[in-house]
N, C-alpha and C. Protein backbone atom coordinates (compact mmCIF):
# COMPACT_ATOMS: atom_id res chain seq x y z
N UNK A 1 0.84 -1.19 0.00
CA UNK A 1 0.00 0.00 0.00
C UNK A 1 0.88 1.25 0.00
N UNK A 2 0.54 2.39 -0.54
CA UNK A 2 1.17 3.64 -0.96
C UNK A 2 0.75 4.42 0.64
N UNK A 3 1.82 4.58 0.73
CA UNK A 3 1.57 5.83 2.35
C UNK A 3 0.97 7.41 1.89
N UNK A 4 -0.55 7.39 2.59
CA UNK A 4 -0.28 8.85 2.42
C UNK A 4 -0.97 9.18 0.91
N UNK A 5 -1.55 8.20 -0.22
CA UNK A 5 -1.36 8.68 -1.29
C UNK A 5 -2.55 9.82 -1.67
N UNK A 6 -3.63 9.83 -0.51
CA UNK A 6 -4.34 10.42 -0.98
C UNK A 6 -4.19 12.39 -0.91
N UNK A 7 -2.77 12.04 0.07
CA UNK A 7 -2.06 13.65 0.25
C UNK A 7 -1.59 13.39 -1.05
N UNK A 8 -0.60 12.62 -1.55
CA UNK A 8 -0.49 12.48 -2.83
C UNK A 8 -1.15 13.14 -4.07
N UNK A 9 -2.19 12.35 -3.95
CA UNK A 9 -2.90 12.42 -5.46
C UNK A 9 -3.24 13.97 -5.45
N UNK A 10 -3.74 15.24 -4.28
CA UNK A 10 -4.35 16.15 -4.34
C UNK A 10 -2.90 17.19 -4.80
N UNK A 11 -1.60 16.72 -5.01
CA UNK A 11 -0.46 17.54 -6.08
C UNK A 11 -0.75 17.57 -7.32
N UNK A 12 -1.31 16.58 -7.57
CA UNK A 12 -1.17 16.01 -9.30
C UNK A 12 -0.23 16.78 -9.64
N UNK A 13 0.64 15.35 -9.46
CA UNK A 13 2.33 16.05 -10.04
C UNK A 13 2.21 15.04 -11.24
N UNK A 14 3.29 15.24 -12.01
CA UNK A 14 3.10 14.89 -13.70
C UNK A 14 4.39 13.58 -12.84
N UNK A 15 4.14 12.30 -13.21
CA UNK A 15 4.77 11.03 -12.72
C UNK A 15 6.13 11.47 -13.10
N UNK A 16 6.38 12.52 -14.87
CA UNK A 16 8.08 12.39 -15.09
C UNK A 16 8.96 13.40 -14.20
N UNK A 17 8.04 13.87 -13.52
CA UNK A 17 9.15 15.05 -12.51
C UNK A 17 8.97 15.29 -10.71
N UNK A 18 8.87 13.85 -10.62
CA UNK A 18 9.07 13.66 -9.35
C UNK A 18 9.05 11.34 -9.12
N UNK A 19 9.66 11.56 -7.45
CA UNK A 19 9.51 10.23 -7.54
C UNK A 19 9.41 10.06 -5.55
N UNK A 20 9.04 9.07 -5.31
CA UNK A 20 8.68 8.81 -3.66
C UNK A 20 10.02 8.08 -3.60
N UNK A 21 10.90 8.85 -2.08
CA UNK A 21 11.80 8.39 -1.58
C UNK A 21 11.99 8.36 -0.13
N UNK A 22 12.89 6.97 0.30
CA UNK A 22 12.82 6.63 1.83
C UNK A 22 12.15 6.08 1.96
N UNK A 23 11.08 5.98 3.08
CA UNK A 23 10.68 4.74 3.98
C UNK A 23 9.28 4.43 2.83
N UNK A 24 8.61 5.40 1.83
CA UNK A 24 7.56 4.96 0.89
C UNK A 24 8.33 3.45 0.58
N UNK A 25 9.18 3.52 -0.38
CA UNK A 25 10.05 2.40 -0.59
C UNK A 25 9.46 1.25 -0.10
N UNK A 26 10.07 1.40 1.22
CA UNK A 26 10.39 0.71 2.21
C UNK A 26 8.66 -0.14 2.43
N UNK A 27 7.87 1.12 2.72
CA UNK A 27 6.63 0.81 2.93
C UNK A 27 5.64 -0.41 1.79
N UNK A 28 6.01 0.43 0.61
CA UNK A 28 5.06 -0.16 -0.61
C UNK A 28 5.14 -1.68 -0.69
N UNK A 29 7.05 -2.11 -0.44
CA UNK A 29 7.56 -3.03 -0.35
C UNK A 29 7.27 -4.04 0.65
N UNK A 30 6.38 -3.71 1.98
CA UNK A 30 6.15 -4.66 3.17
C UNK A 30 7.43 -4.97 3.95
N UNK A 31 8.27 -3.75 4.09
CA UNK A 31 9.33 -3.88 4.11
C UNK A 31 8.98 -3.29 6.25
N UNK A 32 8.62 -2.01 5.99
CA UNK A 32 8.18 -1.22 7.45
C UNK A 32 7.09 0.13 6.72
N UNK A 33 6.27 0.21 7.88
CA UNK A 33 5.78 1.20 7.63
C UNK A 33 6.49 2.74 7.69
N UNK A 34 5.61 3.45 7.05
CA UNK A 34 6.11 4.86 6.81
C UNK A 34 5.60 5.89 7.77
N UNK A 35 5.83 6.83 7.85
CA UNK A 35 5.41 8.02 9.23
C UNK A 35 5.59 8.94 8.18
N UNK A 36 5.67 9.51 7.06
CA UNK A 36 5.68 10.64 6.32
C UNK A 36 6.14 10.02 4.72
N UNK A 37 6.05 11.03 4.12
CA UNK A 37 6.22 10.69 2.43
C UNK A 37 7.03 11.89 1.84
N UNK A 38 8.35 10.87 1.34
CA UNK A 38 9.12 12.10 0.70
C UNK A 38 9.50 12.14 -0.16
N UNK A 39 9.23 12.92 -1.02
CA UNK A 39 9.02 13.48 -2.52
C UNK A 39 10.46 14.31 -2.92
N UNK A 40 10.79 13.67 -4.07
CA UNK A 40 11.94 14.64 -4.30
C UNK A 40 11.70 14.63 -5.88
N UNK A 41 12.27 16.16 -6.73
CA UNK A 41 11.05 16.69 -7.72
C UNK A 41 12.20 16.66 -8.29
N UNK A 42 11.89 17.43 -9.52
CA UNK A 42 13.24 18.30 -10.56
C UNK A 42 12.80 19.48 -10.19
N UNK A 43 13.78 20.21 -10.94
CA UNK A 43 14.24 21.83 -10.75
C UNK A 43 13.27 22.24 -11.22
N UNK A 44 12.68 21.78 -12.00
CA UNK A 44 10.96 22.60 -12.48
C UNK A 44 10.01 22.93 -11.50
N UNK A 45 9.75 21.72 -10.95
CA UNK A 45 8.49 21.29 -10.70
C UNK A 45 8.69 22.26 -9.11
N UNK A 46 9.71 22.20 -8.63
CA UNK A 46 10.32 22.73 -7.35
C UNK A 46 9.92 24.18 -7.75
N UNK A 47 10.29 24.68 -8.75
CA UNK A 47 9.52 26.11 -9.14
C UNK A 47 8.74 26.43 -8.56
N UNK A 48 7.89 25.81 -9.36
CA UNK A 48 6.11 26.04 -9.68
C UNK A 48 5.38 25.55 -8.16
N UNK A 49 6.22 24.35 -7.62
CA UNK A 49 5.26 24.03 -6.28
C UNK A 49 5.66 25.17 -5.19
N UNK A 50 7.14 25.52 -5.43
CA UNK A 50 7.15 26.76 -4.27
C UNK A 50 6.70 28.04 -4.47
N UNK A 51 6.15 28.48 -5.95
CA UNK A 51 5.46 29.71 -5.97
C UNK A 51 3.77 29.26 -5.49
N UNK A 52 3.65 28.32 -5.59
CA UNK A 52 2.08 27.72 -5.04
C UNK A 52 2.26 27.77 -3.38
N UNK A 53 3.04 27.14 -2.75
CA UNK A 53 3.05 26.92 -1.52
C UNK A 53 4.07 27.57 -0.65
N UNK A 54 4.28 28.83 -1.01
CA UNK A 54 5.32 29.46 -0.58
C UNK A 54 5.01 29.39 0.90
N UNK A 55 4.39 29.64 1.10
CA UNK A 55 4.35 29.68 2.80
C UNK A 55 4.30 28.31 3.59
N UNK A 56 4.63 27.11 2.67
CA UNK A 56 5.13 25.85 3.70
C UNK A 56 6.28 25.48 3.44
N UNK A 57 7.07 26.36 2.84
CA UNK A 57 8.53 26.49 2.88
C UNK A 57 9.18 25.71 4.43
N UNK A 58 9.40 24.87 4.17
CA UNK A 58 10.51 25.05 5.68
C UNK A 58 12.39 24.84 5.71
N UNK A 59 12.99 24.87 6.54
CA UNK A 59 14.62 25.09 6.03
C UNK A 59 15.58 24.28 6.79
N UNK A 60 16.52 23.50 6.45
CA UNK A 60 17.10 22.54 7.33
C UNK A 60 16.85 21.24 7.50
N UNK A 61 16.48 20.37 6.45
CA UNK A 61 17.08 20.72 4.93
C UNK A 61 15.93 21.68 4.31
N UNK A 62 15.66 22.36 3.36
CA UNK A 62 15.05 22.92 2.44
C UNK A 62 13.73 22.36 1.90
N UNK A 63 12.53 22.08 2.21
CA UNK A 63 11.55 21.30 1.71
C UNK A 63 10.14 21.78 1.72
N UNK A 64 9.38 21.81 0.98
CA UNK A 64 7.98 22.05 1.71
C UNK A 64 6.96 20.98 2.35
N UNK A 65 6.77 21.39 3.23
CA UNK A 65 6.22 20.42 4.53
C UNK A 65 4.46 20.75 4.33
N UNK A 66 3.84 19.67 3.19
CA UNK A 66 2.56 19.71 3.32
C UNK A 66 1.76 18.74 4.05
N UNK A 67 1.41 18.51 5.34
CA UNK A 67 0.56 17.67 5.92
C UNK A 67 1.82 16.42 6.55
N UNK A 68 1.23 15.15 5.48
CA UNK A 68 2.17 14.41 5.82
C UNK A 68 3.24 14.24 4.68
N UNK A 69 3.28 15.31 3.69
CA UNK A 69 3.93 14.94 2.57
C UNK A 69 5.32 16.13 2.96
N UNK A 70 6.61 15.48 2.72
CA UNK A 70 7.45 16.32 2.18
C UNK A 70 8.15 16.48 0.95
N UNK A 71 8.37 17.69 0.59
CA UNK A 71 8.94 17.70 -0.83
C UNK A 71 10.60 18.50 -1.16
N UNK A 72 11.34 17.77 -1.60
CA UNK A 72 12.84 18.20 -2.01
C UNK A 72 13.41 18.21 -2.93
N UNK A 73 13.87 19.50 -3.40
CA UNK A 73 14.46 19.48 -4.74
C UNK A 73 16.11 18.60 -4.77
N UNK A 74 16.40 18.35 -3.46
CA UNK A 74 18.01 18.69 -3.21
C UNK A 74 17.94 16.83 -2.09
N UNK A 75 18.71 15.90 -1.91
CA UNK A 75 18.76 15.74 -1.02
C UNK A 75 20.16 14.83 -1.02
N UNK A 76 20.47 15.42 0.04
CA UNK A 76 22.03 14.95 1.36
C UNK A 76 22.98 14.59 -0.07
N UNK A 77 23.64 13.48 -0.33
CA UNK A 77 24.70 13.03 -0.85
C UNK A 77 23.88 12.65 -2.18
N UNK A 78 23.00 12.44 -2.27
CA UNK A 78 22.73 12.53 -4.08
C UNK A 78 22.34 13.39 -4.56
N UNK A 79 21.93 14.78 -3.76
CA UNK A 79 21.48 15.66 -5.03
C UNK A 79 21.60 15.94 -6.51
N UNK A 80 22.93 15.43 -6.86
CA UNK A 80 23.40 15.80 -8.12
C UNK A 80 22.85 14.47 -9.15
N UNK A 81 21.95 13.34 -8.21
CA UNK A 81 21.21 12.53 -8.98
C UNK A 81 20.15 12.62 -9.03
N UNK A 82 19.25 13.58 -8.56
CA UNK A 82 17.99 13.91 -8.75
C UNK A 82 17.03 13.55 -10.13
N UNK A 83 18.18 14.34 -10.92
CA UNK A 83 17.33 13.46 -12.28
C UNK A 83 17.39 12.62 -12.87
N UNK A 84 18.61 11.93 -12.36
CA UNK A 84 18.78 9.80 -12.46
C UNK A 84 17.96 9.31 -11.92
N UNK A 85 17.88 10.04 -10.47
CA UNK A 85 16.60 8.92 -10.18
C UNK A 85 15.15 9.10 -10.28
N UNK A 86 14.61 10.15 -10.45
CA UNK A 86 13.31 10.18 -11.11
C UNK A 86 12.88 9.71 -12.34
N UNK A 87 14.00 9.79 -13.48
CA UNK A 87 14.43 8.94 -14.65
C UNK A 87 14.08 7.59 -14.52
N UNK A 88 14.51 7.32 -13.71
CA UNK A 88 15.17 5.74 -13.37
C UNK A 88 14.36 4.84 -12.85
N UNK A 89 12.80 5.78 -12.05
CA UNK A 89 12.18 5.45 -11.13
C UNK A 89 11.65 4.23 -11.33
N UNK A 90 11.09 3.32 -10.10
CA UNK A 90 10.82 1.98 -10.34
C UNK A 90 8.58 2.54 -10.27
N UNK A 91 8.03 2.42 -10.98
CA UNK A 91 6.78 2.43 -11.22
C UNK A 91 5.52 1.42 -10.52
N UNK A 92 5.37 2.06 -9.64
CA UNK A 92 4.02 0.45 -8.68
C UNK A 92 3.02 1.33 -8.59
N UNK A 93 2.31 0.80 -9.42
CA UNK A 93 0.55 1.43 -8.97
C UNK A 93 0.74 2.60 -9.62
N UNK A 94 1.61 2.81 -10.72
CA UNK A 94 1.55 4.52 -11.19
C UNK A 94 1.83 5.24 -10.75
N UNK A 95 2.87 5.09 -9.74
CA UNK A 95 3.51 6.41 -9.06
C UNK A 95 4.98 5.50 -8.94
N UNK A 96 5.91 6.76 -9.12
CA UNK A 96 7.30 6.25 -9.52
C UNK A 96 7.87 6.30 -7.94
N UNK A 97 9.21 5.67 -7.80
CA UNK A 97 9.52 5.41 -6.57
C UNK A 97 10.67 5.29 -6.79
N UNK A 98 11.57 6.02 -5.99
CA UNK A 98 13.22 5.96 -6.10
C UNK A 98 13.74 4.57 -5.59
N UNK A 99 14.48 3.86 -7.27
CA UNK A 99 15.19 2.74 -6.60
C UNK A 99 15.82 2.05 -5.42
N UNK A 100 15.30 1.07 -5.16
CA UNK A 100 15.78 0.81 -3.56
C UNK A 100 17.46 0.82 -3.56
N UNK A 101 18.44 0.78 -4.89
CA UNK A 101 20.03 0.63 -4.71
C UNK A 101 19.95 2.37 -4.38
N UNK A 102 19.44 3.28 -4.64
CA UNK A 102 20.21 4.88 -4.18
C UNK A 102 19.34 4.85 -2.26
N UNK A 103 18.37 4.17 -2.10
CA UNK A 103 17.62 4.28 -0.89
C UNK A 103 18.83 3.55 0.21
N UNK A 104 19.47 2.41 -0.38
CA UNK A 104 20.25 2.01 0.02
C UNK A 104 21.84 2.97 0.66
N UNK A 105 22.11 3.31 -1.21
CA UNK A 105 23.16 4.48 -0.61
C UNK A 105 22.95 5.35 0.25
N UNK A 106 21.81 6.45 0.03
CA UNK A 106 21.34 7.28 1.15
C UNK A 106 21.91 6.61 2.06
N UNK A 107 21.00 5.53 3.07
CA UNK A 107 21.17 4.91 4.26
C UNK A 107 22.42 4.48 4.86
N UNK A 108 23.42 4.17 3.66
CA UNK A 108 24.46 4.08 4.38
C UNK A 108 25.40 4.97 4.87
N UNK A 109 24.99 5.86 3.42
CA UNK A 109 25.78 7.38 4.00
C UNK A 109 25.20 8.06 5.36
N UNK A 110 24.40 8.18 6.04
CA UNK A 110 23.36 8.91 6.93
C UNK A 110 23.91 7.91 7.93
N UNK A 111 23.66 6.77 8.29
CA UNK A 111 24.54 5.68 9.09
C UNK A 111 23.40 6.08 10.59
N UNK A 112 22.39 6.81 11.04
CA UNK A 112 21.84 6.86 12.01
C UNK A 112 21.33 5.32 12.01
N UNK A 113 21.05 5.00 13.38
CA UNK A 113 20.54 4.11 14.19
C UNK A 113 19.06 3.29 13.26
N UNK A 114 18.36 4.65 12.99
CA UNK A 114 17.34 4.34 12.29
C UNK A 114 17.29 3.65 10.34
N UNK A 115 18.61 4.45 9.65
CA UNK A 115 19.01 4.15 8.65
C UNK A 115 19.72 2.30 8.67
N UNK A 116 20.56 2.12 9.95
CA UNK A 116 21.39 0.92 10.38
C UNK A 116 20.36 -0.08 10.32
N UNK A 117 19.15 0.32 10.74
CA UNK A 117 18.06 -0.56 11.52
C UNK A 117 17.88 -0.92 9.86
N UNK A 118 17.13 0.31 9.30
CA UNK A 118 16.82 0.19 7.89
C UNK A 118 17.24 -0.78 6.74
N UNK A 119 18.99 -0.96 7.09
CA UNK A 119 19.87 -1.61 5.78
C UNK A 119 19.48 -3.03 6.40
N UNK A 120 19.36 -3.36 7.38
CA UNK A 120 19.11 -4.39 7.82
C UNK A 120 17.58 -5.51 7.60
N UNK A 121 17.04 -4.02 7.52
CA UNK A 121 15.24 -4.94 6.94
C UNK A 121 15.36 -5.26 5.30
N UNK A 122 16.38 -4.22 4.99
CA UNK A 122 16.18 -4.24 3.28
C UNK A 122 16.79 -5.56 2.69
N UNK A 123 17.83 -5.71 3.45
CA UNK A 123 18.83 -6.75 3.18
C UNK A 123 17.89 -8.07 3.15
N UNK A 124 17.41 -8.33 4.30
CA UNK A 124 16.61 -9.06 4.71
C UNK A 124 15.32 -9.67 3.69
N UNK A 125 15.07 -8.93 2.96
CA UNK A 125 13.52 -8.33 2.23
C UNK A 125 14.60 -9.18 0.94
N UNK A 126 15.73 -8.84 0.44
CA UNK A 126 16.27 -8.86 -0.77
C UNK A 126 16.92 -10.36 -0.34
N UNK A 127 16.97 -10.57 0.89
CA UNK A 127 17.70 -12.21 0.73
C UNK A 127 16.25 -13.12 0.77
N UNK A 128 15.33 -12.83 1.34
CA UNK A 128 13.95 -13.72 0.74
C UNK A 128 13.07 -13.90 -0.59
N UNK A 129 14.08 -12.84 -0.96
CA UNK A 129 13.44 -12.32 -2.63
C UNK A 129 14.29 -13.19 -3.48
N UNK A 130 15.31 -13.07 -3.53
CA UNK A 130 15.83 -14.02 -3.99
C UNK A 130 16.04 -15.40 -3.79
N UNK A 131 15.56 -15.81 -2.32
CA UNK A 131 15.18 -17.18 -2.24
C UNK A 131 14.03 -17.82 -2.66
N UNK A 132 13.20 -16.67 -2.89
CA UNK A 132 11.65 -16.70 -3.41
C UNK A 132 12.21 -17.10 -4.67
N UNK A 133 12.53 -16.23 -5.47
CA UNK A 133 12.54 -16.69 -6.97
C UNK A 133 13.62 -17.71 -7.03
N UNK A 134 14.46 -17.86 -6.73
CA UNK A 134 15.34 -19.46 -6.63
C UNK A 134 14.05 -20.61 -6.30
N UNK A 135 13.91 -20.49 -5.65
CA UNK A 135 12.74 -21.81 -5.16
C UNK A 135 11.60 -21.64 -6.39
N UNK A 136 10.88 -20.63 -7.29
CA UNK A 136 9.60 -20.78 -8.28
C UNK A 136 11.14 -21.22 -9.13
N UNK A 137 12.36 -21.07 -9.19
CA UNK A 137 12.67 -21.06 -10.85
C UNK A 137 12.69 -22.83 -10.96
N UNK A 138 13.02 -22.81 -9.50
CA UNK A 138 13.49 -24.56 -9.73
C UNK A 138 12.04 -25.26 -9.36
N UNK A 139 11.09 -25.00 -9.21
CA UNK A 139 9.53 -25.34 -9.35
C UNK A 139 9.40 -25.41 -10.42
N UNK A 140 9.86 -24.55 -11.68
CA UNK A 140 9.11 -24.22 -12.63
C UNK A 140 10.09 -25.53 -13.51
N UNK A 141 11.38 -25.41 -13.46
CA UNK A 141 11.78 -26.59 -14.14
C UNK A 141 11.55 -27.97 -13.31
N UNK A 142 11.10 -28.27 -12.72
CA UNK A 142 10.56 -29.65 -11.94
C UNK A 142 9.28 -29.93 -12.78
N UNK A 143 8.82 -28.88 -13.30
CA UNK A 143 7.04 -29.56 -14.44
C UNK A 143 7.56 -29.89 -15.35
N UNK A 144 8.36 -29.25 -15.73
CA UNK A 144 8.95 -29.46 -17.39
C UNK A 144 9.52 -30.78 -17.78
């Protein structure tokens, strides 16, 4: 399930200039739930939403803080991939979602308690995933 999407849907942001990053991920995936939704845009869209919402500006990091949604043009150690990864985005239910390998980087770079906790569910999530599909591939050649 999408955290939050119905704060979501009332942006109608255009899917190619933005993407859900952090614990959405995490969330969509059955991975942990989410406590907020964070949006990180292109240089456009960051425009146009801060001449709309100028007054939920907030600073430290730089974002606008609508409800439960946050939004960032910029964030920590990838900014300068912003538009790789909205590009890049992985698509569930029609809303794009920043690849879990940069959700990953984030987390390791950030290294808090909560991020540590984090690499640890993901890891976890990705070693059953691949035991999942190891076990259907060799199901699937056992009919054959």
């Amino acid at each position: 399930m999408i955290p939050f999407k119905d704060e979501l849907d009332k942006l109608s942001l255009s899917q190619s200039e933005y993407a859900l990053f952090g614990s959405a991920q995490l969330a969509v995936k059955g991975i942990r739930p989410s406590k907020d939704l964070d949006i990180i845009v292109t240089s456009e869209l960051w425009e146009s939403l801060t001449s709309k919402y100028l007054q939920y500006i907030k600073h430290h990091p730089i974002r606008l803080h609508l409800g439960n949604v946050e939004i960032f043009k910029d964030w920590v150690n990838l900014s300068d991939k912003i538009d790789e990864m909205i590009a890049n985005a992985e698509i569930i239910d029609g809303i794009p979602f920043v690849r879990m390998e940069y959700v990953l980087e984030w987390k390791r770079f950030m290294g808090r308690p909560k991020d540590i906790a984090d690499i640890s569910l993901i890891e976890k999530h990705f070693s059953r995933q691949r035991r999942s599909n190891a076990y259907s591939k060799r199901q699937s050649s056992n009919s054959t």
